[in-house]
N, C-alpha and C. Protein backbone atom coordinates (compact mmCIF):
# COMPACT_ATOMS: atom_id res chain seq x y z
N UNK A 1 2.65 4.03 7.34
CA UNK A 1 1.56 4.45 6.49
C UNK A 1 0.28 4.48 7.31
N UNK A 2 -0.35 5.50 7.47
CA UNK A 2 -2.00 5.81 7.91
C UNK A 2 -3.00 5.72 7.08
N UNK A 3 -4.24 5.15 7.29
CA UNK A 3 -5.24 5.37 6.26
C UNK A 3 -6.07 6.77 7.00
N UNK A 4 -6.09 7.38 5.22
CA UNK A 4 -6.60 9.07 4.81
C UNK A 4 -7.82 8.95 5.82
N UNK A 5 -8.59 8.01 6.20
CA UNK A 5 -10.24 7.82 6.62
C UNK A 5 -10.02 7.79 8.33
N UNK A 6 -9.59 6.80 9.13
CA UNK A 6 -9.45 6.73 9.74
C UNK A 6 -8.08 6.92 11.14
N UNK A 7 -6.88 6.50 10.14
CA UNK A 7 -5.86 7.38 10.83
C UNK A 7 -5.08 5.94 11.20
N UNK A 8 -5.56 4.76 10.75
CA UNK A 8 -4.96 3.54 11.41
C UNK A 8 -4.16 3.07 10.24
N UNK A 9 -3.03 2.13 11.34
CA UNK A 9 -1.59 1.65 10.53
C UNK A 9 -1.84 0.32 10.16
N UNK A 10 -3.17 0.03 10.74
CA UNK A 10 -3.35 -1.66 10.01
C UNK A 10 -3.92 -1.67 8.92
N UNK A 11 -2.53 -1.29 7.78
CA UNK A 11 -3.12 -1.39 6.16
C UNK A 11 -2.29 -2.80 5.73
N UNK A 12 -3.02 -3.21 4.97
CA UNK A 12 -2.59 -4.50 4.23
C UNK A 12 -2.60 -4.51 2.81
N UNK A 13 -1.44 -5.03 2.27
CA UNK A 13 -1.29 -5.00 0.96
C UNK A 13 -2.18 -6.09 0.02
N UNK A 14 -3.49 -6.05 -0.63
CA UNK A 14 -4.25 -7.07 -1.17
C UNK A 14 -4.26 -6.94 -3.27
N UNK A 15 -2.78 -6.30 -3.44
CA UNK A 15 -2.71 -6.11 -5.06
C UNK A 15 -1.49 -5.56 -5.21
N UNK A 16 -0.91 -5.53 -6.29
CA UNK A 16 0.19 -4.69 -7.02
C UNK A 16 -0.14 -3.22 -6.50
N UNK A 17 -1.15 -2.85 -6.43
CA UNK A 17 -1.12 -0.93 -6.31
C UNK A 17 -2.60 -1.06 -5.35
N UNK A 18 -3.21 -2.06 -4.82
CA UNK A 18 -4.27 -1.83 -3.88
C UNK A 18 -4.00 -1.95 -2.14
N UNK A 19 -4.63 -1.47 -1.45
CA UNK A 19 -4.47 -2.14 -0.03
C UNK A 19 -5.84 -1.72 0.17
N UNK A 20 -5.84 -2.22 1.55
CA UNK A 20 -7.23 -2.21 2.37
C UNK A 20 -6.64 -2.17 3.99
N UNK A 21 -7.88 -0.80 4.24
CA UNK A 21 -7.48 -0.83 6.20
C UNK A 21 -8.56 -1.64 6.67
N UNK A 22 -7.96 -2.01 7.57
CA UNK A 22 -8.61 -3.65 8.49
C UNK A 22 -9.23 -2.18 9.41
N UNK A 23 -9.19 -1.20 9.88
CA UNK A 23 -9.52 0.06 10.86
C UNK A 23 -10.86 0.36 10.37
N UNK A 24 -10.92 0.85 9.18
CA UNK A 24 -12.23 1.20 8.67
C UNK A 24 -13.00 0.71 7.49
N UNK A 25 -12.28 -0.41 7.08
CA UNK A 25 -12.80 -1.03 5.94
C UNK A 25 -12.89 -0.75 4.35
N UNK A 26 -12.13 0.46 4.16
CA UNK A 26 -11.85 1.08 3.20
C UNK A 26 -10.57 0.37 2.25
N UNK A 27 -10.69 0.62 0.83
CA UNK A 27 -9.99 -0.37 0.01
C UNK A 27 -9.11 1.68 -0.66
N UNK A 28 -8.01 1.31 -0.56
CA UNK A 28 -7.34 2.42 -1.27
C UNK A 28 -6.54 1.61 -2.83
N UNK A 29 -6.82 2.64 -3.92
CA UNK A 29 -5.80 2.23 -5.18
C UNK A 29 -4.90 3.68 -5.26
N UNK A 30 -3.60 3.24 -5.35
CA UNK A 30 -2.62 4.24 -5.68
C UNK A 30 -1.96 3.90 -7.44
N UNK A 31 -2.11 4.69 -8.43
CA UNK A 31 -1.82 4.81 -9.37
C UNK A 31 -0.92 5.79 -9.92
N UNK A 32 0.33 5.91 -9.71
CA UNK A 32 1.17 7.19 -9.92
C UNK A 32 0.85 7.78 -8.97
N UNK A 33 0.21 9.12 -9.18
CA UNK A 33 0.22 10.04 -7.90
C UNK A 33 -1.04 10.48 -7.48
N UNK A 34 -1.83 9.29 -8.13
CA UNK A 34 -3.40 9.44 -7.70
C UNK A 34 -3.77 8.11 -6.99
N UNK A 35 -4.52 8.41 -5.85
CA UNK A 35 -5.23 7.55 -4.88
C UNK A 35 -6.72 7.89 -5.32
N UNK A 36 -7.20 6.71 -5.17
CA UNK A 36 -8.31 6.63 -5.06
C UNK A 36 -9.04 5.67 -4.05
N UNK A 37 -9.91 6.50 -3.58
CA UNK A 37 -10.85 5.46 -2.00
C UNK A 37 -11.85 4.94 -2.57
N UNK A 38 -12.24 3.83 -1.65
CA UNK A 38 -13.47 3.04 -1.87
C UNK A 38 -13.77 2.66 -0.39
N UNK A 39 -15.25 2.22 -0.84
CA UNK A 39 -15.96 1.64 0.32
C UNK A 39 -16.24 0.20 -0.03
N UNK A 40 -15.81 -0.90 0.46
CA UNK A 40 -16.53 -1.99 0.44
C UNK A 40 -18.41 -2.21 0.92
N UNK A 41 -18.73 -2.58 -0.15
CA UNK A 41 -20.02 -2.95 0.30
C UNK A 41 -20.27 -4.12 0.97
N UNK A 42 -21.65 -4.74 1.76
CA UNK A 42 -22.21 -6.02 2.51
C UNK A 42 -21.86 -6.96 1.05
N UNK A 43 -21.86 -6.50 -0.03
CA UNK A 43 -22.29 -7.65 -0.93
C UNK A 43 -20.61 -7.90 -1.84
N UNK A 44 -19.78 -6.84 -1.33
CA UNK A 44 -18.40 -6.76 -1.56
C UNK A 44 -18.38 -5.87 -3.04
N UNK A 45 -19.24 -4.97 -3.62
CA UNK A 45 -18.90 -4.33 -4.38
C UNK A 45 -18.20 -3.00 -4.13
N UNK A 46 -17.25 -2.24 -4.93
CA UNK A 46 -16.85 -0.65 -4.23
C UNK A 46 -17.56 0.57 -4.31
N UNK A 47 -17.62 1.68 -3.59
CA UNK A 47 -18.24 2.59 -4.05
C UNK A 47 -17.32 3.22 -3.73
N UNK A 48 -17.32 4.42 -4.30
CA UNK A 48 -16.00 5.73 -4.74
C UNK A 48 -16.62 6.68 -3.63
N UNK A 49 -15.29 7.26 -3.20
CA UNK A 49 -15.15 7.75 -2.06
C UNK A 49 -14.56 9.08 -2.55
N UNK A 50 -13.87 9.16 -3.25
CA UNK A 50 -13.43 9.93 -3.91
C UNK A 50 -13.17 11.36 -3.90
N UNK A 51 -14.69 11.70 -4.14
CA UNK A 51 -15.51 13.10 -3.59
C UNK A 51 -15.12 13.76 -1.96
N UNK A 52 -14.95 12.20 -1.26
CA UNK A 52 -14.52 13.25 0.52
C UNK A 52 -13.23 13.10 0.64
N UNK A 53 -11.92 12.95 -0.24
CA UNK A 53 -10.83 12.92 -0.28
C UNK A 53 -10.37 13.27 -1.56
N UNK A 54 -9.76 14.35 -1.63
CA UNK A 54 -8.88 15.14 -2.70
C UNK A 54 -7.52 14.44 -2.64
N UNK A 55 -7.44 14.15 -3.90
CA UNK A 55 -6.12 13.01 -4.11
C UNK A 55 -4.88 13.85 -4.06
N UNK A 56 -4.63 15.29 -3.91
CA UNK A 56 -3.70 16.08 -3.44
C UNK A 56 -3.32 16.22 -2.58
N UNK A 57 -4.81 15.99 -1.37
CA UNK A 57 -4.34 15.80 -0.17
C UNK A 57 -3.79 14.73 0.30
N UNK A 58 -3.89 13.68 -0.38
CA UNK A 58 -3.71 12.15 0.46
C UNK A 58 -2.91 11.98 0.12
N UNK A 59 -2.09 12.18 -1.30
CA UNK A 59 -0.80 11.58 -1.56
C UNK A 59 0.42 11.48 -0.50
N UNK A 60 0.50 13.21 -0.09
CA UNK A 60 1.68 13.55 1.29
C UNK A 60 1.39 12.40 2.27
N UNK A 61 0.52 11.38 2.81
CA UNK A 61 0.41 10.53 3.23
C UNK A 61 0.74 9.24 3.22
N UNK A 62 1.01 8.82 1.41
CA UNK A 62 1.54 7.83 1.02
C UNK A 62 2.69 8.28 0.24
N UNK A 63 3.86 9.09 0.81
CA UNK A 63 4.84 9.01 -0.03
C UNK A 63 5.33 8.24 -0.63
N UNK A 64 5.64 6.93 0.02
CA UNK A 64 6.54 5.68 -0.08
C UNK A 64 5.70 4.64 -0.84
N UNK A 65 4.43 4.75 -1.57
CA UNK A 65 3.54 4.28 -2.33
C UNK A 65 3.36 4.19 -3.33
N UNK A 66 4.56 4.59 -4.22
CA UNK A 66 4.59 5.18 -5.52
C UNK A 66 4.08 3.98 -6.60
N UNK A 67 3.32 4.40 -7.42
CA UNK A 67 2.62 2.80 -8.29
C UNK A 67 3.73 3.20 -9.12
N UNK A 68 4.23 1.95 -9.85
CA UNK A 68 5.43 2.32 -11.02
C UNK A 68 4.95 1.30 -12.19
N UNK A 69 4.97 1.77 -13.58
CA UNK A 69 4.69 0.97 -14.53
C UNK A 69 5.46 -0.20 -14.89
């Protein structure tokens, strides 16, 4: 698995359907067949990333990611 942002394999699993790359600091949620990015803030809140990654594109990236109810 690569992160969509930076391209690095040091992702870590920190939830049922979250991870975070240790590469660029970015927190990914996979929900069915939607990802969604974030940015960690200095003060640890997220901001949505969203907008520079189309969740159509990123999925082909996390095939093996599938969130399941």
């Amino acid at each position: 698995m690569k992160c969509p942002n930076c391209g690095s394999k040091d992702i870590g699993k920190i939830g049922s359907h979250q991870f975070y790359c240790w590469g660029c600091f970015i927190e990914l949620t996979v929900n069915g067949e939607k990802m969604s990015v974030y940015q960690v803030e200095e003060d640890g809140t997220l901001s949505s990333l969203d907008d520079l990654f189309c969740g159509e594109e990123a999925v082909p990236e996390f095939p093996q990611i599938q969130a399941t109810s």
